[in-house]
C-alpha atoms as a PDB file:
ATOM      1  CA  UNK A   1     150.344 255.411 215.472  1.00  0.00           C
ATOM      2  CA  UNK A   2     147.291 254.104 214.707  1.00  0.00           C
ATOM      3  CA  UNK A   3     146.799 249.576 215.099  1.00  0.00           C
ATOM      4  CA  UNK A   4     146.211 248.358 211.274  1.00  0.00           C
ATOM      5  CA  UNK A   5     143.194 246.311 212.099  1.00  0.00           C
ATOM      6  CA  UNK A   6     141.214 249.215 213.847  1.00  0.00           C
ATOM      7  CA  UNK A   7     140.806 251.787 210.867  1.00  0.00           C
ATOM      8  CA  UNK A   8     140.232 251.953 207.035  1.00  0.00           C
ATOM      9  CA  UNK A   9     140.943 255.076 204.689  1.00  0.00           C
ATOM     10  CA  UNK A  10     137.238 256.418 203.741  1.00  0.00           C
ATOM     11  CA  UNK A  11     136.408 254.387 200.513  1.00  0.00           C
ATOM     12  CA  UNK A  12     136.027 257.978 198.767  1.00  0.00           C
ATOM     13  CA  UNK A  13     139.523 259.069 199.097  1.00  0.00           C
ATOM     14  CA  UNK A  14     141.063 255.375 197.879  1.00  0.00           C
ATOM     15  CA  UNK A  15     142.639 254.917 194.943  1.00  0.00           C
ATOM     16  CA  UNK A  16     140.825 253.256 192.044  1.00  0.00           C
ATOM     17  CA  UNK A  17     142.047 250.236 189.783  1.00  0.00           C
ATOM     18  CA  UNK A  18     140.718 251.889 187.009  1.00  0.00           C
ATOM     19  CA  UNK A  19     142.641 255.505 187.908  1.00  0.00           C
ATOM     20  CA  UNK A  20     146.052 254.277 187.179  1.00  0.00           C
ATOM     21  CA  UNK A  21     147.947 252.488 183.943  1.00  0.00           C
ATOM     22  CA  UNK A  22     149.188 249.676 185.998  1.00  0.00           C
ATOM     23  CA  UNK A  23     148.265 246.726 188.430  1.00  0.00           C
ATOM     24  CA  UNK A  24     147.061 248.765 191.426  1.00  0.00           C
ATOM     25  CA  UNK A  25     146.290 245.451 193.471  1.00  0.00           C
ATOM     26  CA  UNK A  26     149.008 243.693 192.315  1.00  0.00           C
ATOM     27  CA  UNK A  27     151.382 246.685 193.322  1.00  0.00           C
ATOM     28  CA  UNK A  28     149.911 247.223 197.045  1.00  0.00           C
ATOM     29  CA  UNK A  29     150.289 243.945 197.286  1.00  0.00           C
ATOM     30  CA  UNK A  30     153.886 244.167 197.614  1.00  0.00           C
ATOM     31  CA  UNK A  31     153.467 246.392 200.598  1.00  0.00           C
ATOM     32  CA  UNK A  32     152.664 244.758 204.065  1.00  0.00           C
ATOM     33  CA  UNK A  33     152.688 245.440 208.257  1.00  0.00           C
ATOM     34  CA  UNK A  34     155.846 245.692 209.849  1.00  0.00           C
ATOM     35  CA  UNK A  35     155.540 245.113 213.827  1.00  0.00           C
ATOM     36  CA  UNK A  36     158.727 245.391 215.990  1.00  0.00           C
ATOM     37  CA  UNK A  37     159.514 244.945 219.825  1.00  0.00           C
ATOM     38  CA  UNK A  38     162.446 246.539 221.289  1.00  0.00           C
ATOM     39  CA  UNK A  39     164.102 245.593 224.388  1.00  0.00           C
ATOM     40  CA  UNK A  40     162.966 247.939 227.162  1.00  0.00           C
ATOM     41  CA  UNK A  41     166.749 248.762 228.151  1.00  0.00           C
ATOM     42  CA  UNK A  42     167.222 250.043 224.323  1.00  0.00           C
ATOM     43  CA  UNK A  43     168.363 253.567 223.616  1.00  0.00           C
ATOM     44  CA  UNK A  44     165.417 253.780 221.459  1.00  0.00           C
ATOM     45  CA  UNK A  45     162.780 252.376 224.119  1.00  0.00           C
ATOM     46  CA  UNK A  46     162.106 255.930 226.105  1.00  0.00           C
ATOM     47  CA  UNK A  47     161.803 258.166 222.881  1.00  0.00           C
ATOM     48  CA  UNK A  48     160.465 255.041 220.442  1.00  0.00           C
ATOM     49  CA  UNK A  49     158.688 252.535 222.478  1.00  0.00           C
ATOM     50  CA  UNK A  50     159.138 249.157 222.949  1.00  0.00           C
ATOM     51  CA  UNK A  51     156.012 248.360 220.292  1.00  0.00           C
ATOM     52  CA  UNK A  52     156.444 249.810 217.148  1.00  0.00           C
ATOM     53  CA  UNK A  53     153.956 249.316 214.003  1.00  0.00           C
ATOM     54  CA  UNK A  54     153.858 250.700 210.703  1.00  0.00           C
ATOM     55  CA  UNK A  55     154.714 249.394 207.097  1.00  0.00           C
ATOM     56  CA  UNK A  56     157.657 247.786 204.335  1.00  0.00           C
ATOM     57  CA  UNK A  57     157.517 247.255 201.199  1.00  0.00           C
ATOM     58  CA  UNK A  58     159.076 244.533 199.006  1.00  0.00           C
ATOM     59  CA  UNK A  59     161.544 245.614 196.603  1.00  0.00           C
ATOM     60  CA  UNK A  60     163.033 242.279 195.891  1.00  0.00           C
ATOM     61  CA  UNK A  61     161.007 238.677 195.575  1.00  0.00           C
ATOM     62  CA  UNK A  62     163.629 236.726 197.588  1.00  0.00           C
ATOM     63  CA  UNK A  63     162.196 238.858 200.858  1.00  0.00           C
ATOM     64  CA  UNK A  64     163.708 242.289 200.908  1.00  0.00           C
ATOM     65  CA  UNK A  65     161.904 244.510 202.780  1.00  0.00           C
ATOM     66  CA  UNK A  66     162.664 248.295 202.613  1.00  0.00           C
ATOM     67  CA  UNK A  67     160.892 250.387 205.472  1.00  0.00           C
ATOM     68  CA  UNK A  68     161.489 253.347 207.579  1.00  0.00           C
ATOM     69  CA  UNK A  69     164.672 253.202 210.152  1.00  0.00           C
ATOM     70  CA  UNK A  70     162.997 253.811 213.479  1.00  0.00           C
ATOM     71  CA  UNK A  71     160.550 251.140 212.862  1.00  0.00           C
ATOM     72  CA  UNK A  72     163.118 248.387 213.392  1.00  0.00           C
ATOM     73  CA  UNK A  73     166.078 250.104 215.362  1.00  0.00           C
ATOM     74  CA  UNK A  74     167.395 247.668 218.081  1.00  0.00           C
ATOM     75  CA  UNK A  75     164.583 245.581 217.277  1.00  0.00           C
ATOM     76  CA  UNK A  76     164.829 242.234 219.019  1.00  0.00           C
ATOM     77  CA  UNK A  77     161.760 240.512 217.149  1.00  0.00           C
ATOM     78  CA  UNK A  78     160.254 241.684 214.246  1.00  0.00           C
ATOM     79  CA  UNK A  79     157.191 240.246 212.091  1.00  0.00           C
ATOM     80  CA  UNK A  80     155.849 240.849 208.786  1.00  0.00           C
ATOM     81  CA  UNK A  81     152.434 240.937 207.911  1.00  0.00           C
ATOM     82  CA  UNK A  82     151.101 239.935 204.392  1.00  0.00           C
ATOM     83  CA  UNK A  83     147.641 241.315 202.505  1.00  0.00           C
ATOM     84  CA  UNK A  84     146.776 237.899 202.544  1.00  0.00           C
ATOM     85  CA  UNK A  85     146.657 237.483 206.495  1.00  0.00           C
ATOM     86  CA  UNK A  86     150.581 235.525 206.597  1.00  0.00           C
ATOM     87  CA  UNK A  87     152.752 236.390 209.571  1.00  0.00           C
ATOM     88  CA  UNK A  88     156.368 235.958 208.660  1.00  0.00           C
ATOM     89  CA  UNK A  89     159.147 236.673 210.332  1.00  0.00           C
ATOM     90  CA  UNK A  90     161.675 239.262 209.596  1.00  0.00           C
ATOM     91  CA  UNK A  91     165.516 239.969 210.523  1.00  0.00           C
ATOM     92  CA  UNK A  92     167.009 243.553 210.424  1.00  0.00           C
ATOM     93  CA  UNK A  93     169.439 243.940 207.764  1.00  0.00           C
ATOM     94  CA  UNK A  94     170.336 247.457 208.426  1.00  0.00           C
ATOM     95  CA  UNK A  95     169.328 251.014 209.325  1.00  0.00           C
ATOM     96  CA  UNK A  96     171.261 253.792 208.286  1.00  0.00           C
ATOM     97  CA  UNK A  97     170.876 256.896 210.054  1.00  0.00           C
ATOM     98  CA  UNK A  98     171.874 259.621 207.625  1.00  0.00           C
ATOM     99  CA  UNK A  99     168.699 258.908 204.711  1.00  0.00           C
ATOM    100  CA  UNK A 100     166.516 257.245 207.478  1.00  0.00           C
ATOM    101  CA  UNK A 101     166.042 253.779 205.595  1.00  0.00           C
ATOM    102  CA  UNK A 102     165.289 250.464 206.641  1.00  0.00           C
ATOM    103  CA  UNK A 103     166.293 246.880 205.384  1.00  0.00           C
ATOM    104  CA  UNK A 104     164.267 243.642 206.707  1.00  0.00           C
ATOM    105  CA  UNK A 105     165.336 239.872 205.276  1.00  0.00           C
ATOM    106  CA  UNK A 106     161.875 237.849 205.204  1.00  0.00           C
ATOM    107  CA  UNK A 107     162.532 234.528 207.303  1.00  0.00           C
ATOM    108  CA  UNK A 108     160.133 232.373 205.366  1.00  0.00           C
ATOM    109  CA  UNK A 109     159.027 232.626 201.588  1.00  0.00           C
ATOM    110  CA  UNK A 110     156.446 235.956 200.795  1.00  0.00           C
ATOM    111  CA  UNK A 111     155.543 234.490 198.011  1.00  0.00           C
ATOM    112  CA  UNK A 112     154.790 238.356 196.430  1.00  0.00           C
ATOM    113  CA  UNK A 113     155.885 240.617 193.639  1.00  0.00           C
ATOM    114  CA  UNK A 114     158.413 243.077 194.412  1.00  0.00           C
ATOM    115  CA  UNK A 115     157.728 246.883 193.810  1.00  0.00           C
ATOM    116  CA  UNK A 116     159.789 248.181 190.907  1.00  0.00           C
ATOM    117  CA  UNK A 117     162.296 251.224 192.102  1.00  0.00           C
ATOM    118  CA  UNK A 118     161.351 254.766 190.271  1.00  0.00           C
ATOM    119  CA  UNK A 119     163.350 257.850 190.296  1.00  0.00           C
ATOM    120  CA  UNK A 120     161.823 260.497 192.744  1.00  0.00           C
ATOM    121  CA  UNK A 121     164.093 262.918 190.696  1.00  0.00           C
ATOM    122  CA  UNK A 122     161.546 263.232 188.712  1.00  0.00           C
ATOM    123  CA  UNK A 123     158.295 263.794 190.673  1.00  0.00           C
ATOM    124  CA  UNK A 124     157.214 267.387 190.301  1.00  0.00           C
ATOM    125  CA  UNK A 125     154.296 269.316 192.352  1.00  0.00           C
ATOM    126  CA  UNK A 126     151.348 268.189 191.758  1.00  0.00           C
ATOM    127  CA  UNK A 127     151.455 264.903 190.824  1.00  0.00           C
ATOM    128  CA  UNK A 128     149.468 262.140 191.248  1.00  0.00           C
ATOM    129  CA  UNK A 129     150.251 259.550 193.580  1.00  0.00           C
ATOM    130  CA  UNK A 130     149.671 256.727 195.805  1.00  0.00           C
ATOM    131  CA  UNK A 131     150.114 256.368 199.355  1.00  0.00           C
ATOM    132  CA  UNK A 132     150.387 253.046 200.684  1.00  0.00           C
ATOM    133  CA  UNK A 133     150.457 250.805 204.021  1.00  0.00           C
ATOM    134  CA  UNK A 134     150.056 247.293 204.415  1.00  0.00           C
ATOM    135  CA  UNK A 135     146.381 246.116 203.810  1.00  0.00           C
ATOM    136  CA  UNK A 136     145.292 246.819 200.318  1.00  0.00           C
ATOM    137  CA  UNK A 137     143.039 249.516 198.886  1.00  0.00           C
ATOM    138  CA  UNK A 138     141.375 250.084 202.202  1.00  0.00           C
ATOM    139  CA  UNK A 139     144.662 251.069 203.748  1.00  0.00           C
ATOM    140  CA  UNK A 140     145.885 253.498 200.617  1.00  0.00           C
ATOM    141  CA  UNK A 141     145.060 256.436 199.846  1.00  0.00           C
ATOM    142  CA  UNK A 142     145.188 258.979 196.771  1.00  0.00           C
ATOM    143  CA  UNK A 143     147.189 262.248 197.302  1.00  0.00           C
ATOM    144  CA  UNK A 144     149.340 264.249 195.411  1.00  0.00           C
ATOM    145  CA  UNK A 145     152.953 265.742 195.215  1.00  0.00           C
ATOM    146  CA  UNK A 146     152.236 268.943 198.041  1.00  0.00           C
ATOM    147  CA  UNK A 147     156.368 270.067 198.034  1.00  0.00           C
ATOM    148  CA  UNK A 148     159.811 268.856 197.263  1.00  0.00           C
ATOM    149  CA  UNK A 149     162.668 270.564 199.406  1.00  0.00           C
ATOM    150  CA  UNK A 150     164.610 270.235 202.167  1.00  0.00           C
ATOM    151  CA  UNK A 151     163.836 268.635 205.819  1.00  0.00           C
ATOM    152  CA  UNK A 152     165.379 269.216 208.769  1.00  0.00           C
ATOM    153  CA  UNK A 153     164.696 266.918 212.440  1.00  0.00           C
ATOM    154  CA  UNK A 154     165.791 268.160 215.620  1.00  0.00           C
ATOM    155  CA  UNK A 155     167.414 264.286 216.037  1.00  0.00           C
ATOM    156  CA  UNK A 156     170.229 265.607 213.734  1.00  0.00           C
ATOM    157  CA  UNK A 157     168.651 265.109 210.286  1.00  0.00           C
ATOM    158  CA  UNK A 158     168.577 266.380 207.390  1.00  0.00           C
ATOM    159  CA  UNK A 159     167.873 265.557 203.875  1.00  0.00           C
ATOM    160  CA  UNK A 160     167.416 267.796 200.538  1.00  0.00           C
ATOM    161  CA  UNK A 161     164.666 267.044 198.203  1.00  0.00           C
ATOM    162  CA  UNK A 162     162.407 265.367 200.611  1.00  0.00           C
ATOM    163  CA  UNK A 163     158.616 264.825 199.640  1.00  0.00           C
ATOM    164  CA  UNK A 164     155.652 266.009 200.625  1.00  0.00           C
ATOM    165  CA  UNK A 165     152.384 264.603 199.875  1.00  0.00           C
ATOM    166  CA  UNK A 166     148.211 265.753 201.068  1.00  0.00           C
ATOM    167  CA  UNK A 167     146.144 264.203 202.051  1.00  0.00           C
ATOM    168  CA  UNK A 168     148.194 262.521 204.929  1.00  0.00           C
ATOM    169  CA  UNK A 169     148.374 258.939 205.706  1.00  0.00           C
ATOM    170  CA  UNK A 170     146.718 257.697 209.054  1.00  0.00           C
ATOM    171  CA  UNK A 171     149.300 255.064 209.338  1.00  0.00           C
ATOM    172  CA  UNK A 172     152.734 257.108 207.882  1.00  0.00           C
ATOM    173  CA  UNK A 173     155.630 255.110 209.350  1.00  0.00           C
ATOM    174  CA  UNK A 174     157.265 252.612 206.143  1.00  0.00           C
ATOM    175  CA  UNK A 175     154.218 253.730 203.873  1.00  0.00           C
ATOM    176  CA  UNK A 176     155.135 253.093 199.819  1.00  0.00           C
ATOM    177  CA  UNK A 177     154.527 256.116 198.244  1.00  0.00           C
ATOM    178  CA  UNK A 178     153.810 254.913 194.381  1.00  0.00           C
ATOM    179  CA  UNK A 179     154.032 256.937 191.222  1.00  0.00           C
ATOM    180  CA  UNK A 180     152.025 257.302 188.455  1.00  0.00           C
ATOM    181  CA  UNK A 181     153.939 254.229 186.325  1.00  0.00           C
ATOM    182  CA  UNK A 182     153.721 251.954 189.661  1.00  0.00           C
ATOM    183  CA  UNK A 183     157.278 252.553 190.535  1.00  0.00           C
ATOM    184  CA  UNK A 184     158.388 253.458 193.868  1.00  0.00           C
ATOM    185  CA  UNK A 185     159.301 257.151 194.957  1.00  0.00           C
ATOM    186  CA  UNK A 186     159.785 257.364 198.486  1.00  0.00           C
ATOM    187  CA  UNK A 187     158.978 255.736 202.303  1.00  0.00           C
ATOM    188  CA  UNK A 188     156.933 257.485 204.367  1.00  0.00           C
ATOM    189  CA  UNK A 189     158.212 259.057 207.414  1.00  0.00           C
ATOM    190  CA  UNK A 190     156.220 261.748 208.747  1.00  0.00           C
ATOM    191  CA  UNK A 191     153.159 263.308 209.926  1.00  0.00           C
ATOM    192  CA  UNK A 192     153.029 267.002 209.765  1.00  0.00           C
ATOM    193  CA  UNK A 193     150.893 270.177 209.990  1.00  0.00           C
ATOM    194  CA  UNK A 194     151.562 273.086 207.627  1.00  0.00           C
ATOM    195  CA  UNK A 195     150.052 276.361 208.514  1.00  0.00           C
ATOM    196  CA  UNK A 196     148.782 279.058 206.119  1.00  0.00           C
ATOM    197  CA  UNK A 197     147.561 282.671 206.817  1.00  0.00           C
ATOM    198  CA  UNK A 198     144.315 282.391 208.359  1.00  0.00           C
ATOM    199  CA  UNK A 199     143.710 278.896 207.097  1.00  0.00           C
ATOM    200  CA  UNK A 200     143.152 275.743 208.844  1.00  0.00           C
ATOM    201  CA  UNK A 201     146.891 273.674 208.857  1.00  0.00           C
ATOM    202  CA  UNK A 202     147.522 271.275 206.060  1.00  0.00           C
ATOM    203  CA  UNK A 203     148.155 267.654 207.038  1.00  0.00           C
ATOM    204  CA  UNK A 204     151.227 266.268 205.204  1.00  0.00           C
ATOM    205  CA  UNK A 205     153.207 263.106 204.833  1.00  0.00           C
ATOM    206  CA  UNK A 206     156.963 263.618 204.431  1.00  0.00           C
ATOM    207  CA  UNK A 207     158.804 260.361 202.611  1.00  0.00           C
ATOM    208  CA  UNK A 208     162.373 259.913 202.158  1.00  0.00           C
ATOM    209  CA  UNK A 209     162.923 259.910 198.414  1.00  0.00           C
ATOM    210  CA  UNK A 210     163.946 256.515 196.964  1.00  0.00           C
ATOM    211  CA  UNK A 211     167.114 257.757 194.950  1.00  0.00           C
ATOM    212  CA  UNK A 212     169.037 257.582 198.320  1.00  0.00           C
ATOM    213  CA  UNK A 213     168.421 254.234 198.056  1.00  0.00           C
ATOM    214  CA  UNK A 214     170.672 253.201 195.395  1.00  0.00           C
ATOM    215  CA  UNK A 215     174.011 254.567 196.409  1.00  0.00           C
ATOM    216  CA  UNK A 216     173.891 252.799 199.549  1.00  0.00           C
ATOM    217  CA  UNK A 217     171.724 249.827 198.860  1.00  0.00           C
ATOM    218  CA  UNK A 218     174.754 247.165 198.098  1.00  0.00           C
ATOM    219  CA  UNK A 219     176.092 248.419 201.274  1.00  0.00           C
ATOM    220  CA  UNK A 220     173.374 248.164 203.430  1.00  0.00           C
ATOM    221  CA  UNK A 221     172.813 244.688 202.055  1.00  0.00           C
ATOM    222  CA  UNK A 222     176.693 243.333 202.935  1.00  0.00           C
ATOM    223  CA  UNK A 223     177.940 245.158 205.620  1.00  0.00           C
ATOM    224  CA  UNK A 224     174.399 246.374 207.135  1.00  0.00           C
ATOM    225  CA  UNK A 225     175.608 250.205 207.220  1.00  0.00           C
ATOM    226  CA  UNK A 226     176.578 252.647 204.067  1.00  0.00           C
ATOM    227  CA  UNK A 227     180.721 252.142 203.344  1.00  0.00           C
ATOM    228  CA  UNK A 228     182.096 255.521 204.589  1.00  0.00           C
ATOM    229  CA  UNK A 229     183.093 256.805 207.810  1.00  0.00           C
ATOM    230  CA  UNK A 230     179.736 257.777 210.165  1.00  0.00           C
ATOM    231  CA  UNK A 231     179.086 261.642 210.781  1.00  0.00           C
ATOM    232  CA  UNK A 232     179.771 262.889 214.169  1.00  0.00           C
ATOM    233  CA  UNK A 233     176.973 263.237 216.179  1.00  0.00           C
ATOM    234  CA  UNK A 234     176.206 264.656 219.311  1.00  0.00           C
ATOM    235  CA  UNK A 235     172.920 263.787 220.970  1.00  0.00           C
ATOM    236  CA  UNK A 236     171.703 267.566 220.494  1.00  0.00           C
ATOM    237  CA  UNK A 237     168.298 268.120 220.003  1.00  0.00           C
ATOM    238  CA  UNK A 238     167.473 271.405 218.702  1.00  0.00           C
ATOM    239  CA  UNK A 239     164.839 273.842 217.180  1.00  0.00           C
ATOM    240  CA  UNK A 240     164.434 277.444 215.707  1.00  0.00           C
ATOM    241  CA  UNK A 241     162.964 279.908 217.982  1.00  0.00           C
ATOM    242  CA  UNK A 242     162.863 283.216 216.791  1.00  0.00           C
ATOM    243  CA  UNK A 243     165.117 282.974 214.377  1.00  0.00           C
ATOM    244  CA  UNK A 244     167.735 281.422 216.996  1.00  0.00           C
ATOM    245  CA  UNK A 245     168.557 277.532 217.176  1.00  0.00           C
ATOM    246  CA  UNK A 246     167.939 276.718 220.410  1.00  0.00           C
ATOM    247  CA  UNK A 247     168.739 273.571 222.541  1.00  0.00           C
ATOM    248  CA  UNK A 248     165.526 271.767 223.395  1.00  0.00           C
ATOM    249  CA  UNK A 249     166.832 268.545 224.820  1.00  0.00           C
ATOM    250  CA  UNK A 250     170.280 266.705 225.489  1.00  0.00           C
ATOM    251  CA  UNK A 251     170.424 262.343 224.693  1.00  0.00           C
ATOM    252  CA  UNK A 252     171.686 260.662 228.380  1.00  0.00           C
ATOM    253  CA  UNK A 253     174.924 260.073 228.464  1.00  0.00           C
ATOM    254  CA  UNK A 254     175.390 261.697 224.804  1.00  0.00           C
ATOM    255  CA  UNK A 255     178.382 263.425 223.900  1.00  0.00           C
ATOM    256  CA  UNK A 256     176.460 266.788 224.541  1.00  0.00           C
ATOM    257  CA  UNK A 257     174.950 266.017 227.921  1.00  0.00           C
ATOM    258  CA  UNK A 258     179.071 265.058 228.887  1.00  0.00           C
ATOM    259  CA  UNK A 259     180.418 268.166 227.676  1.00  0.00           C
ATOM    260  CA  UNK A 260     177.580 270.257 229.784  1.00  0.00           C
ATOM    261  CA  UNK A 261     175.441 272.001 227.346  1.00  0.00           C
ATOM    262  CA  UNK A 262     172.071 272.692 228.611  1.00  0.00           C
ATOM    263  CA  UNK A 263     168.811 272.881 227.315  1.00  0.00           C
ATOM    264  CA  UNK A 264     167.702 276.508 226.508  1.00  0.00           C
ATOM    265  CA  UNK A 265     171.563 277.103 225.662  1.00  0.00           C
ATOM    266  CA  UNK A 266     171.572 279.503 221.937  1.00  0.00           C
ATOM    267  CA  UNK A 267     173.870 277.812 219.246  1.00  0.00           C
ATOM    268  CA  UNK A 268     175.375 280.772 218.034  1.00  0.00           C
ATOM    269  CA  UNK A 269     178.689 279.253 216.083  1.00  0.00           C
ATOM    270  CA  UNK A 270     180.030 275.517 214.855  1.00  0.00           C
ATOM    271  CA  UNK A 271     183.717 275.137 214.300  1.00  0.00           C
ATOM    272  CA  UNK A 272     183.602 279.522 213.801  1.00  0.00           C
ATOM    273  CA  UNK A 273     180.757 279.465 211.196  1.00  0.00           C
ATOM    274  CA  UNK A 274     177.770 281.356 212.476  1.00  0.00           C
ATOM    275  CA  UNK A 275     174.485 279.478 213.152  1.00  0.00           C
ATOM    276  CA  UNK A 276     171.482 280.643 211.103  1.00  0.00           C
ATOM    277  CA  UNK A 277     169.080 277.435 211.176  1.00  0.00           C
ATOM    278  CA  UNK A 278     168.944 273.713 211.691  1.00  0.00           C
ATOM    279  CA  UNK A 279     170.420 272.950 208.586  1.00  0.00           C
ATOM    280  CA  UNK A 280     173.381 275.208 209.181  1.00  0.00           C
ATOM    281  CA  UNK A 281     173.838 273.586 212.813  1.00  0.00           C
ATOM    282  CA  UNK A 282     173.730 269.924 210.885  1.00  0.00           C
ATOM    283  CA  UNK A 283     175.609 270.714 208.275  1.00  0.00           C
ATOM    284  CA  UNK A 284     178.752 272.708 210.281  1.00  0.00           C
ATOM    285  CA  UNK A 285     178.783 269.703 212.531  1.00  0.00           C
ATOM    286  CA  UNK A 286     179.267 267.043 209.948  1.00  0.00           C
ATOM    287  CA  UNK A 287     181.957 269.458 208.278  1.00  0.00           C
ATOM    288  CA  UNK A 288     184.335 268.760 210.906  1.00  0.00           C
ATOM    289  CA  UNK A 289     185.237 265.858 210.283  1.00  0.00           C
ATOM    290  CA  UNK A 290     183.947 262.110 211.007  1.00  0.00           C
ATOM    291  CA  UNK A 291     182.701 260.854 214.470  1.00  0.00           C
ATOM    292  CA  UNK A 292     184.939 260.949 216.827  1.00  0.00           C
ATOM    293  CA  UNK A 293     186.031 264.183 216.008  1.00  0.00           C
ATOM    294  CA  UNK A 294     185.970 267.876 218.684  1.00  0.00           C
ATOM    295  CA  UNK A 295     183.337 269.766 217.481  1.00  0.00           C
ATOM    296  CA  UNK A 296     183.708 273.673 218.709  1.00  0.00           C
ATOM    297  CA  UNK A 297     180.591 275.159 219.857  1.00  0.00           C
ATOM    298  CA  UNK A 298     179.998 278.620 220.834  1.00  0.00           C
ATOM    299  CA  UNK A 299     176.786 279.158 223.008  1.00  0.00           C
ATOM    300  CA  UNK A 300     175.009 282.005 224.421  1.00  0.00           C
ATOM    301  CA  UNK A 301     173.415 281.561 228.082  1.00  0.00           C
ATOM    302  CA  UNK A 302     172.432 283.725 230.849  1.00  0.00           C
ATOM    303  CA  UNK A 303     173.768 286.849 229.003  1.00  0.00           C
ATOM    304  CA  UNK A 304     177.078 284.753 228.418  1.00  0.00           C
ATOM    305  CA  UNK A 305     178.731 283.552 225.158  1.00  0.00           C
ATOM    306  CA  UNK A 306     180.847 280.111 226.730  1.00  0.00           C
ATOM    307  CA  UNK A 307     182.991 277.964 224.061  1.00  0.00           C
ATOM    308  CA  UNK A 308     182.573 274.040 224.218  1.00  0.00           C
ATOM    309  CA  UNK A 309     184.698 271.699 222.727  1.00  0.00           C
ATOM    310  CA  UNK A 310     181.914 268.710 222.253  1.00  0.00           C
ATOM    311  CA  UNK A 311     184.091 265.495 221.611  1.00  0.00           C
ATOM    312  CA  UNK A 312     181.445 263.537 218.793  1.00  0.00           C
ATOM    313  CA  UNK A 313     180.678 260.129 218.631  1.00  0.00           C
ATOM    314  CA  UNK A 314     179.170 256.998 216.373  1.00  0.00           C
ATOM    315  CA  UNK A 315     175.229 257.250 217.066  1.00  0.00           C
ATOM    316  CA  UNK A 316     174.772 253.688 216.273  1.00  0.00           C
ATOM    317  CA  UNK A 317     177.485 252.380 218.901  1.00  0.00           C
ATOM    318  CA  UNK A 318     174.361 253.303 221.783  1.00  0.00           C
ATOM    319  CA  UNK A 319     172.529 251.157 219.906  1.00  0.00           C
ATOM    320  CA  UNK A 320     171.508 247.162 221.119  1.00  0.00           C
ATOM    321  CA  UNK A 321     172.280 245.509 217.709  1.00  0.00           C
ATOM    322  CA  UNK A 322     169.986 243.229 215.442  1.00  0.00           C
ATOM    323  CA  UNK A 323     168.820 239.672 217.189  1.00  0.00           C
ATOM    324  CA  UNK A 324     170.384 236.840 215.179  1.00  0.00           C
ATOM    325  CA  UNK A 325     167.311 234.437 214.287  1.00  0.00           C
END
């Protein structure tokens, strides 16, 4: 991911004040540099880093900050840049791991307008929009709705109604992605590459769309984690090859790695459902129950089928929790 100070969107493909019906200044504003360090003995460290930039966006004026998850998991110091060249530090509120957001509390007084919450419900193909990191116009850029539909990670995520947005953002981690009324519709997430027949690939922006915000937001704020029991999860990373889901890579000590799957192993059944993608892998896991709970795998290797029992676990217990300031 790119430094903030070392590049600037081309002036061409910026958004312009006089484009949109509302206060495009006063709107990116509310939108500033999130930068994160993360102990080196952290879970996240290997996969993550231990330096991690990207964006937040204010959402309420006492200091608020929503921004993407894996910006700020097991952060141990985290500071928050301003338009206006402040440096403020930030505390982690939360990070909940089944939408992918991210809640900072400002440690000094921002002093900046919050972004009003939209309804990404309502975004359709197409439409206009703004993409948005921490700098101003130089660091936004105008792009448009490219899809809206599900997203699967091999890090066991999955979302429906995702969105999908072209040109892509240079600087995509805790972007604001802003609708046409100046309301905000998602939080960037995502680089990606979509290929066409015999056309050069597509470079995308996937953001988490704002209305799973809401149903967890007074949650997040109180307790620092939605109120319901956490999925199960296994530290399984998978992809599709072929039309099979295939095991590309196991967490250390995960609940996986303990119960001796192996990488290249084919997912062929979850609790006696058959396995036809990612989202059927994610979605037979979290059917069995909450963490803790055996999940039955079936597997194929080395011309083999071999039955696992894979006993689940809370992701965020491997976690190094939040630095009190």
């Amino acid at each position: 991911m790119s430094s903030q100070s070392d590049w600037d969107i081309p002036q061409h493909s910026q958004p312009r004040p006089e484009e949109w019906s509302f206060d495009l200044d006063r709107a990116l504003s509310s939108i500033l540099t999130v930068r994160a360090t993360i102990p080196a003995d952290g879970f996240t460290a290997q996969t993550l880093g231990t330096e991690r930039a990207g964006n937040g966006v204010v959402i309420r004026e006492d200091g608020v900050v929503l921004t993407i998850g894996y910006l700020i998991t097991e952060a141990e110091t985290v500071w928050l840049n301003t338009t206006d060249g402040r440096a403020i530090p930030g505390h982690v509120l939360a990070y909940d791991q089944e939408t992918g957001f991210g809640l900072l509390q400002a440690l000094g007084r921002l002093n900046l307008p919050a972004l009003p919450i939209g309804r990404s419900a309502d975004v359709a193909m197409g439409d206009r929009v703004v993409v948005a990191g921490g700098g101003g116009r130089k660091h936004a850029i105008s792009a448009r709705i490219s899809a809206k539909q599900e997203f699967t990670g091999y890090w066991e995520y999955l979302i429906d109604d995702a969105l999908f947005t072209s040109p892509a953002h240079p600087n995509w981690g805790g972007t604001a992605l802003i609708g046409a009324n100046g309301q905000l519709l998602g939080i960037g997430s995502l680089h990606l590459q979509q290929s066409k027949d015999k056309e050069p690939p597509e470079h995308l922006n996937m953001h988490v769309p704002i209305d799973l915000l809401a149903p967890i937001y007074d949650d997040l704020l109180t307790l620092g984690r939605p109120n319901h029991p956490p999925r199960p999860w296994l530290g399984l990373y998978a992809t599709e090859v072929d039309s099979k889901v295939v095991v590309a890579g196991l967490a250390n000590t995960g609940p996986a790695k303990r119960a001796s799957l192996k990488t290249g192993d084919i997912i062929l059944a979850v609790g006696g459902e058959e396995i036809v993608d990612l989202a059927s892998l994610y979605r037979n896991i979290w059917r069995q129950g909450e963490a803790g709970v055996g999940v039955p795998i079936l597997v194929y290797r080395d011309g083999k089928t071999i039955d696992f029992n894979v006993r689940s676990v809370d992701r965020s217990r491997f976690f190094k929790t939040p630095s009190v300031h």
